[in-house]
C-alpha atoms as a PDB file:
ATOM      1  CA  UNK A   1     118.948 150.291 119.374  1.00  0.00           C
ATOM      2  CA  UNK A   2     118.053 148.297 116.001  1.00  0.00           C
ATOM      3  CA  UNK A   3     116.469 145.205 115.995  1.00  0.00           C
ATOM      4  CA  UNK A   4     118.364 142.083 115.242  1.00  0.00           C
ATOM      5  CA  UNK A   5     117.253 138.847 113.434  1.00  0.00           C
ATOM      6  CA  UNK A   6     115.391 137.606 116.220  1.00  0.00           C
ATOM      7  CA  UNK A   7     116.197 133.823 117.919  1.00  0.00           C
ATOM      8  CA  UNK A   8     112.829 132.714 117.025  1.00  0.00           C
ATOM      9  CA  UNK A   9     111.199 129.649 119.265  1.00  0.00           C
ATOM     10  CA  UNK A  10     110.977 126.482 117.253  1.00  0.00           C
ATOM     11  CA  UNK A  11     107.996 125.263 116.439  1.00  0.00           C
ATOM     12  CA  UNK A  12     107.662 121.102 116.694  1.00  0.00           C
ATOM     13  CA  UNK A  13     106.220 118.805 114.245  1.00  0.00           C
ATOM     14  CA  UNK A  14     103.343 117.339 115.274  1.00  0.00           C
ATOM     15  CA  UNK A  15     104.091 113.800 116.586  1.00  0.00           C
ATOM     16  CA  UNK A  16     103.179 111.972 113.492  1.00  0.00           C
ATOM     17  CA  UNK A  17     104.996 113.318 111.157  1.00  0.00           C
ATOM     18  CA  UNK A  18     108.601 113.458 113.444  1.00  0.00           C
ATOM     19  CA  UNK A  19     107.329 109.520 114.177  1.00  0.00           C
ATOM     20  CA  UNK A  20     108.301 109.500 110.562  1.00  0.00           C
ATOM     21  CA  UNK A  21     112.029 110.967 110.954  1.00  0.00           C
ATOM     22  CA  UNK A  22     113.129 107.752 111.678  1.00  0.00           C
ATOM     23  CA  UNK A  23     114.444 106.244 115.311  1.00  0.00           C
ATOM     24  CA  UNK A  24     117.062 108.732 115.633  1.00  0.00           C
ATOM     25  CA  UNK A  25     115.461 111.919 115.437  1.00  0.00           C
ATOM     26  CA  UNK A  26     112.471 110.795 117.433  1.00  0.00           C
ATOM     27  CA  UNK A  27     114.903 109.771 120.193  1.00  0.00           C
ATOM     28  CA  UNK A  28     116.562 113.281 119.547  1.00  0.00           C
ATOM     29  CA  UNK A  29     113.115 114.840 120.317  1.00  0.00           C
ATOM     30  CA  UNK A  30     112.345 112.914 123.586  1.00  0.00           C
ATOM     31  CA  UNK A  31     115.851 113.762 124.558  1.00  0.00           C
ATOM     32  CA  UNK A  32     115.354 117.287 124.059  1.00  0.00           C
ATOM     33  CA  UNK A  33     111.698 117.498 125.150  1.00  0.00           C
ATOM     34  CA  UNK A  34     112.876 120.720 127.708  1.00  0.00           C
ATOM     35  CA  UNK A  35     114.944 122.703 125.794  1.00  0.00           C
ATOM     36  CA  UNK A  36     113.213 123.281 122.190  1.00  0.00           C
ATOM     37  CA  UNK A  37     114.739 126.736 121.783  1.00  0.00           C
ATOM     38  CA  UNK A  38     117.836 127.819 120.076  1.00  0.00           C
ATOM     39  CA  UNK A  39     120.829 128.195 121.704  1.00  0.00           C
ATOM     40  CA  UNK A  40     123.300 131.223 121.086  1.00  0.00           C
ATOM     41  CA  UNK A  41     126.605 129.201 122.962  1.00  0.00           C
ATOM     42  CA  UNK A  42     127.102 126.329 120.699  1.00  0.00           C
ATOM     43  CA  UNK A  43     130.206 124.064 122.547  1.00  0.00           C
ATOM     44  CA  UNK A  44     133.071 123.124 120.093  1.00  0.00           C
ATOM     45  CA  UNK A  45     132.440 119.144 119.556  1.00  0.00           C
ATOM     46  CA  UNK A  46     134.560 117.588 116.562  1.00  0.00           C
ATOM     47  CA  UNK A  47     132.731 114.756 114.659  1.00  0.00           C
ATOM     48  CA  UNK A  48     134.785 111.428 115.449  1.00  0.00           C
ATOM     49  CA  UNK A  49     135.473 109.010 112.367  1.00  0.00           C
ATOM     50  CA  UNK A  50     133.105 106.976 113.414  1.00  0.00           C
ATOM     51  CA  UNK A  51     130.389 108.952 113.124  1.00  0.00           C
ATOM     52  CA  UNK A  52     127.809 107.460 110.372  1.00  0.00           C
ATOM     53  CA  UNK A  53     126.955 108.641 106.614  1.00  0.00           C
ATOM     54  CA  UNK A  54     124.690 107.435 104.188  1.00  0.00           C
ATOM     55  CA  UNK A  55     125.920 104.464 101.783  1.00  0.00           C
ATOM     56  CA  UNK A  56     125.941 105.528  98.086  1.00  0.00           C
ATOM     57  CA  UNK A  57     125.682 103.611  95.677  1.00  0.00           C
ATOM     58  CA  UNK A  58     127.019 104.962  92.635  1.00  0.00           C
ATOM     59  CA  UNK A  59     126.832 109.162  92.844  1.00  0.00           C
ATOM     60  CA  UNK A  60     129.894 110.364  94.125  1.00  0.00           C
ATOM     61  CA  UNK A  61     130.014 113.287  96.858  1.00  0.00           C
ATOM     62  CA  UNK A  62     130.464 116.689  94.648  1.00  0.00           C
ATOM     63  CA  UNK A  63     130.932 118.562  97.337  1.00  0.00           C
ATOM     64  CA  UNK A  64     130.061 121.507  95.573  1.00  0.00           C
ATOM     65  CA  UNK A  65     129.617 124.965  97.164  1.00  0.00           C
ATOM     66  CA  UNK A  66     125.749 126.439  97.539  1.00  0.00           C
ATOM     67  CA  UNK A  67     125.314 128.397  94.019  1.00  0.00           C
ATOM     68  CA  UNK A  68     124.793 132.575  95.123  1.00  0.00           C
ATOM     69  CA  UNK A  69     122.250 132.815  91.840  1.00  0.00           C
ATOM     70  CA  UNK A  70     119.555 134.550  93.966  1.00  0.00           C
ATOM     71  CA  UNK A  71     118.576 136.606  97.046  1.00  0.00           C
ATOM     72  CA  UNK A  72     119.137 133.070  99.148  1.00  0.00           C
ATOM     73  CA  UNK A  73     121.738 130.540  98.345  1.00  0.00           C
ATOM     74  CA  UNK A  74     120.439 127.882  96.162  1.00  0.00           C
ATOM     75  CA  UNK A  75     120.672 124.174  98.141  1.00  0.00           C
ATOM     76  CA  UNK A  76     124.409 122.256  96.986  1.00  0.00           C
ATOM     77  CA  UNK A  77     124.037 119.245  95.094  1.00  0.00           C
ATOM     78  CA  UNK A  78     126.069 117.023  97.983  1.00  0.00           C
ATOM     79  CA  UNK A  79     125.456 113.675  99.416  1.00  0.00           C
ATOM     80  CA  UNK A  80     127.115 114.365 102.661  1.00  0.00           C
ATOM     81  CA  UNK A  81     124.659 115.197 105.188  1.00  0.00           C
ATOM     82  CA  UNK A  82     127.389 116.983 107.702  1.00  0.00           C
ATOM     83  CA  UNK A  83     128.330 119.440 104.550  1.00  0.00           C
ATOM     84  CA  UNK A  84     124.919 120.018 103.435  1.00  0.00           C
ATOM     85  CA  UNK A  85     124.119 120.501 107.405  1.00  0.00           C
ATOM     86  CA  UNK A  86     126.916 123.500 107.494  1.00  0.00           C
ATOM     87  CA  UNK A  87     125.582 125.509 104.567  1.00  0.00           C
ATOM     88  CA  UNK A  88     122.169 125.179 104.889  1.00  0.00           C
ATOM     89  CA  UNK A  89     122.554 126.768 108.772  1.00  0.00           C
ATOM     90  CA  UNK A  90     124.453 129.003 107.101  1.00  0.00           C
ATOM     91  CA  UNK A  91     121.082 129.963 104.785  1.00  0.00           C
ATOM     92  CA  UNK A  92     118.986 130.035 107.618  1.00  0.00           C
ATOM     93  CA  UNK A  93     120.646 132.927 108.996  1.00  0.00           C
ATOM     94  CA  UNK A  94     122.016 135.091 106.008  1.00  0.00           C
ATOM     95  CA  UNK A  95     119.814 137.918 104.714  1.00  0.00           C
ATOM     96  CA  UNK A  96     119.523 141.220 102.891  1.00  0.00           C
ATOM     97  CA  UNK A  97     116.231 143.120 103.595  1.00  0.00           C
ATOM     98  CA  UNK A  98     118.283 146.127 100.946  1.00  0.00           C
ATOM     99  CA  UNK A  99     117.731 143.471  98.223  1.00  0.00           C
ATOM    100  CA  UNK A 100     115.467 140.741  99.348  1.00  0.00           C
ATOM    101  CA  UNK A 101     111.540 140.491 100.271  1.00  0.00           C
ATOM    102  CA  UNK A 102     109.971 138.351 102.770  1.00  0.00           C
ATOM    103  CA  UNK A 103     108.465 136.352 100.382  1.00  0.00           C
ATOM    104  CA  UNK A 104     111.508 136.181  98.466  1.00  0.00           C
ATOM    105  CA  UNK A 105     113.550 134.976 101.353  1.00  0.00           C
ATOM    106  CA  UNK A 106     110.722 132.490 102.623  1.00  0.00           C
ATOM    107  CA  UNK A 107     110.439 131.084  98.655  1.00  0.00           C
ATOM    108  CA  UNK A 108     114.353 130.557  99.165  1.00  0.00           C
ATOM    109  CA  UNK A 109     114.595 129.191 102.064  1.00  0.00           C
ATOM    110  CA  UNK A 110     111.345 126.577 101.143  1.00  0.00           C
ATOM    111  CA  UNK A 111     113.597 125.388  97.884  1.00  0.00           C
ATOM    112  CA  UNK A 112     116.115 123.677 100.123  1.00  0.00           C
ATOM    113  CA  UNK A 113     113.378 121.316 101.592  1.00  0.00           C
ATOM    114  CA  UNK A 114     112.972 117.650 100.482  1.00  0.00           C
ATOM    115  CA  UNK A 115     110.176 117.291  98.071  1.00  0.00           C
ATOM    116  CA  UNK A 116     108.733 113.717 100.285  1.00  0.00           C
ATOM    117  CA  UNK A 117     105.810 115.585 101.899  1.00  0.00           C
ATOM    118  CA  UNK A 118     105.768 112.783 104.642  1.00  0.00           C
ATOM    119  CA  UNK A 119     108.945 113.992 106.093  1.00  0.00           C
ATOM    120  CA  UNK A 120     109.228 117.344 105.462  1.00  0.00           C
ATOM    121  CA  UNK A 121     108.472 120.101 108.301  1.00  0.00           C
ATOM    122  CA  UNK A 122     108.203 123.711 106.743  1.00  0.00           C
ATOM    123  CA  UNK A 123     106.550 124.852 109.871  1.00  0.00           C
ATOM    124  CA  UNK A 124     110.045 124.662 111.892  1.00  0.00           C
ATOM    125  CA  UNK A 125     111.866 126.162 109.253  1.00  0.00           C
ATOM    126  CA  UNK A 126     110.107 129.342 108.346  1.00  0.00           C
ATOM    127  CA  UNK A 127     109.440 129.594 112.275  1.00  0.00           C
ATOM    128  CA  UNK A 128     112.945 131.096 111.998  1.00  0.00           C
ATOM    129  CA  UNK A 129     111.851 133.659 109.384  1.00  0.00           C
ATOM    130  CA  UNK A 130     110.408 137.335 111.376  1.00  0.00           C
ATOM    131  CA  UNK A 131     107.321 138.402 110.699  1.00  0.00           C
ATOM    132  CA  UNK A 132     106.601 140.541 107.553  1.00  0.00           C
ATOM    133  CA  UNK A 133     106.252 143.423 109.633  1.00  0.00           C
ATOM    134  CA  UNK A 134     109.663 143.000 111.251  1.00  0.00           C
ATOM    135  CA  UNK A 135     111.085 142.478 108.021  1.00  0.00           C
ATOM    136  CA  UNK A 136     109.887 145.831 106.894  1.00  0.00           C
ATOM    137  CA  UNK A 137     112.012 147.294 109.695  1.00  0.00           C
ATOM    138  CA  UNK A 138     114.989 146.050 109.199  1.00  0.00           C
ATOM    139  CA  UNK A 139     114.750 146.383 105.591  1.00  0.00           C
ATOM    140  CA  UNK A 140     114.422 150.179 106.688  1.00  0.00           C
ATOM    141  CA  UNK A 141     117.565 149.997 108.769  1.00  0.00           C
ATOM    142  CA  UNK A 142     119.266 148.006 105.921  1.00  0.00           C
ATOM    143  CA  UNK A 143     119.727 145.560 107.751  1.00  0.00           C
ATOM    144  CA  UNK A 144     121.968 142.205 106.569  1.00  0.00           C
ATOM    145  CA  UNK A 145     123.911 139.282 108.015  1.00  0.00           C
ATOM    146  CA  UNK A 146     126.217 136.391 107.333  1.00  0.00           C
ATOM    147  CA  UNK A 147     126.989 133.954 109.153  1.00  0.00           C
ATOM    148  CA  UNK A 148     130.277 131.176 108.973  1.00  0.00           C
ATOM    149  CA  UNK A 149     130.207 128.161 110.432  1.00  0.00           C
ATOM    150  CA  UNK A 150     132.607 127.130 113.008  1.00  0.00           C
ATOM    151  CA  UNK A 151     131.616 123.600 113.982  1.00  0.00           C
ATOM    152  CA  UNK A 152     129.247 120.613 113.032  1.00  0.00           C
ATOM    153  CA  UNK A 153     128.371 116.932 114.056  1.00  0.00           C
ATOM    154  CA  UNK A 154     126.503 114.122 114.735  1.00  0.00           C
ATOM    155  CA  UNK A 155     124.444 114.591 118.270  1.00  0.00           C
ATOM    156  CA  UNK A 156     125.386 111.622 120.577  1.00  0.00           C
ATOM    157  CA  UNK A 157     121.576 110.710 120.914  1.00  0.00           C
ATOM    158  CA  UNK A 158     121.369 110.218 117.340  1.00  0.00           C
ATOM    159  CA  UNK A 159     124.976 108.415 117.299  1.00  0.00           C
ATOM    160  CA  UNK A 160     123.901 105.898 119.831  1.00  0.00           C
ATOM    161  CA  UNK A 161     120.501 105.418 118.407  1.00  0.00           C
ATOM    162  CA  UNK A 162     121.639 104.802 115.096  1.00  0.00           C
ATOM    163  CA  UNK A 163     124.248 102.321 116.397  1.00  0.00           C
ATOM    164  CA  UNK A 164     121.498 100.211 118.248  1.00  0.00           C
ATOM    165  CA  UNK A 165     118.882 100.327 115.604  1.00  0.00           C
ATOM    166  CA  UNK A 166     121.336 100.785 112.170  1.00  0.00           C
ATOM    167  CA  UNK A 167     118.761  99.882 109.933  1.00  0.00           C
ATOM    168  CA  UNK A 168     116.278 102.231 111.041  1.00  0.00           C
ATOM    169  CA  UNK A 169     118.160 104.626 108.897  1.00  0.00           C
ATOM    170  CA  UNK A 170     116.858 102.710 105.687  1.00  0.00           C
ATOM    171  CA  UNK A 171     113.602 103.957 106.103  1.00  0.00           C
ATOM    172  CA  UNK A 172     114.062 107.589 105.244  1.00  0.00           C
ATOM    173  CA  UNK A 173     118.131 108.402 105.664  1.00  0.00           C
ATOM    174  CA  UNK A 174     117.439 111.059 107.553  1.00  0.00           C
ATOM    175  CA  UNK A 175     120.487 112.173 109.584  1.00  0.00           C
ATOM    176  CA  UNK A 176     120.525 114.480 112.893  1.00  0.00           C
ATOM    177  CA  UNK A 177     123.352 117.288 112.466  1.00  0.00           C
ATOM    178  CA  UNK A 178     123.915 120.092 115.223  1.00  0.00           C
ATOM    179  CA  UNK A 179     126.214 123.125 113.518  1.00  0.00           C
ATOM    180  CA  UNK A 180     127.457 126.326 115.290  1.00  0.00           C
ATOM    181  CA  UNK A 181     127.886 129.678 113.249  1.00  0.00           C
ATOM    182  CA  UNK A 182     128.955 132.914 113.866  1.00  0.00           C
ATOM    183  CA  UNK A 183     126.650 135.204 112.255  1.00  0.00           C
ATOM    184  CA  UNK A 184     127.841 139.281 111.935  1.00  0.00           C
ATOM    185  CA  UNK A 185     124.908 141.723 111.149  1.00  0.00           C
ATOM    186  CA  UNK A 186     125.102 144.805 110.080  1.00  0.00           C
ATOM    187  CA  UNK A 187     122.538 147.711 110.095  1.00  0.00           C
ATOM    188  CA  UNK A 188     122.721 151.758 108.368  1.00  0.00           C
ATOM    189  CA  UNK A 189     124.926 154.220 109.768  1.00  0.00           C
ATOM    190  CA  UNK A 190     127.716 151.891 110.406  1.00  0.00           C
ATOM    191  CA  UNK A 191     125.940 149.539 113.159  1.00  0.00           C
ATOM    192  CA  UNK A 192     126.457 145.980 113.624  1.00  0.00           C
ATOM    193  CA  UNK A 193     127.318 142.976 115.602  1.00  0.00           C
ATOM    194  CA  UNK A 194     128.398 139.839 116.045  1.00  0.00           C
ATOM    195  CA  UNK A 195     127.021 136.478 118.031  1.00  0.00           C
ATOM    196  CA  UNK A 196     127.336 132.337 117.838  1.00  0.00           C
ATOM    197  CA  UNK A 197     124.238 130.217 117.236  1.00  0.00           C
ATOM    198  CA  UNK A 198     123.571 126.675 116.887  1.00  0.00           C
ATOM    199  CA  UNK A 199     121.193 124.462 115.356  1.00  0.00           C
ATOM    200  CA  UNK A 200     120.369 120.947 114.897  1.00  0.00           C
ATOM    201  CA  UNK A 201     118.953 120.167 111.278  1.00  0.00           C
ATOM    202  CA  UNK A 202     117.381 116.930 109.830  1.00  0.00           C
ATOM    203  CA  UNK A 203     119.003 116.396 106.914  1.00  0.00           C
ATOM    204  CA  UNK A 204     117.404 113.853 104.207  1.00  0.00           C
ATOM    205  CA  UNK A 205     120.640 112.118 101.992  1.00  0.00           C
ATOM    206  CA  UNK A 206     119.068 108.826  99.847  1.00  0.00           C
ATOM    207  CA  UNK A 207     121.540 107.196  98.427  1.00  0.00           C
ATOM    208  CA  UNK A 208     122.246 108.257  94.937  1.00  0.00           C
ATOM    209  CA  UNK A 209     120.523 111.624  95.640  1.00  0.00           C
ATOM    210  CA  UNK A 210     121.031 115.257  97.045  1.00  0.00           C
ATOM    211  CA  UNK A 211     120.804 115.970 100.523  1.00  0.00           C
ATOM    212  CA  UNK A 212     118.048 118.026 101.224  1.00  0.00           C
ATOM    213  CA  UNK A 213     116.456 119.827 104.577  1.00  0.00           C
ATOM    214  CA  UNK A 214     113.632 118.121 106.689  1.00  0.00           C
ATOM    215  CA  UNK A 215     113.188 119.867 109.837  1.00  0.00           C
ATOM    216  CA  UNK A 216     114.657 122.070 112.116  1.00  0.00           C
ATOM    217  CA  UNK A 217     115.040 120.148 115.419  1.00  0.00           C
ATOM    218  CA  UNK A 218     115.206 120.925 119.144  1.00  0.00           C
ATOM    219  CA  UNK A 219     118.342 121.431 120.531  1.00  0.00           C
ATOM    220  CA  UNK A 220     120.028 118.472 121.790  1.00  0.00           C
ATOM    221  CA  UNK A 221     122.612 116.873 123.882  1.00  0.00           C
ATOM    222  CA  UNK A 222     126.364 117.014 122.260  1.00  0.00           C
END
């Protein structure tokens, strides 16, 4: 049987710097305190109307898709943190070990994170990455996956935080966004699979800026 891209365990920020994330991701964390591992059976939750964005002041939302220049998907230049949310799961599990190195993918991977070193959490993210060793593998397998996502929102903890503390926001706009995918690997000799995932991703959108990644955060309540 050949090895899949493993579910790795997340790795937490250290309490200082998720203290920074703002009100509603710490109270994501202290909801989720038991369960910081990803999930493979993401529930289908639609994001209600209500649910909050950042305020822009004058860049519009571009919307446009993640640019395929490289081994890994450049970040979008979007202002929607639910959008950015979807494609940057979709990143974190899409690879090519028949065209892409380790350090390649970890180098891609690293550009989507926001440049404010108070905030950002690398640790989590490239926690998701194998081990070079693994990599070497699958890359002998030939191993490669996609993944498409099939759902995304707002977690209620962050929801209801945000709507008793609404400024807190101001401090770093950094928005709490679970998203299910379906990712299909593939492997030599004709071998491959299929499986859901979820993930809930701290998303930095300033107003007047690009969303960019923060941390990968413990799974949470819908």
């Amino acid at each position: 049987m050949q090895r899949r891209f493993p579910s790795r365990g997340i790795v937490l920020a250290p309490y200082r710097r998720i203290a920074l994330v703002a009100v509603g991701l710490a109270l994501l964390l202290a909801v989720a305190a038991a369960t910081v591992f990803l999930t493979g059976r993401g529930e289908q939750h639609g994001a209600p109307a209500s649910a909050p964005s950042p305020t822009h002041s004058s860049a519009p939302d571009t919307q446009e898709p993640a640019a395929e220049t490289g081994p890994v998907a450049r970040p979008p230049r979007i202002s929607d943190p639910v959008e950015f949310a979807k494609q940057a799961a979709e990143m974190l599990w899409t690879y090519d070990t028949r065209t892409t190195g380790h350090d390649q993918q970890l180098a891609g991977m690293e550009a989507w994170l926001t440049k404010e070193g108070q905030y950002r959490d690398w640790d989590s993210v490239s926690a998701q990455m194998p081990d070079p060793l693994l990599w070497s593998r699958m890359a002998d397998q030939m191993q490669h996956a996609s993944a498409t996502v099939t759902e995304a929102h707002f977690p209620a903890a962050f929801k209801q935080a945000l709507a008793e503390s609404p400024a807190e926001i101001t401090k770093a706009y950094i928005y709490a966004v679970t998203v299910t995918v379906k990712q299909t690997i593939a492997w030599a000799k004709g071998g491959g699979g299929a499986e859901d995932r979820s993930i809930t991703l701290a998303v930095q959108c300033r107003p007047s800026a690009d969303c960019s990644l923060v941390a990968i955060a413990p799974r949470v309540a819908p």
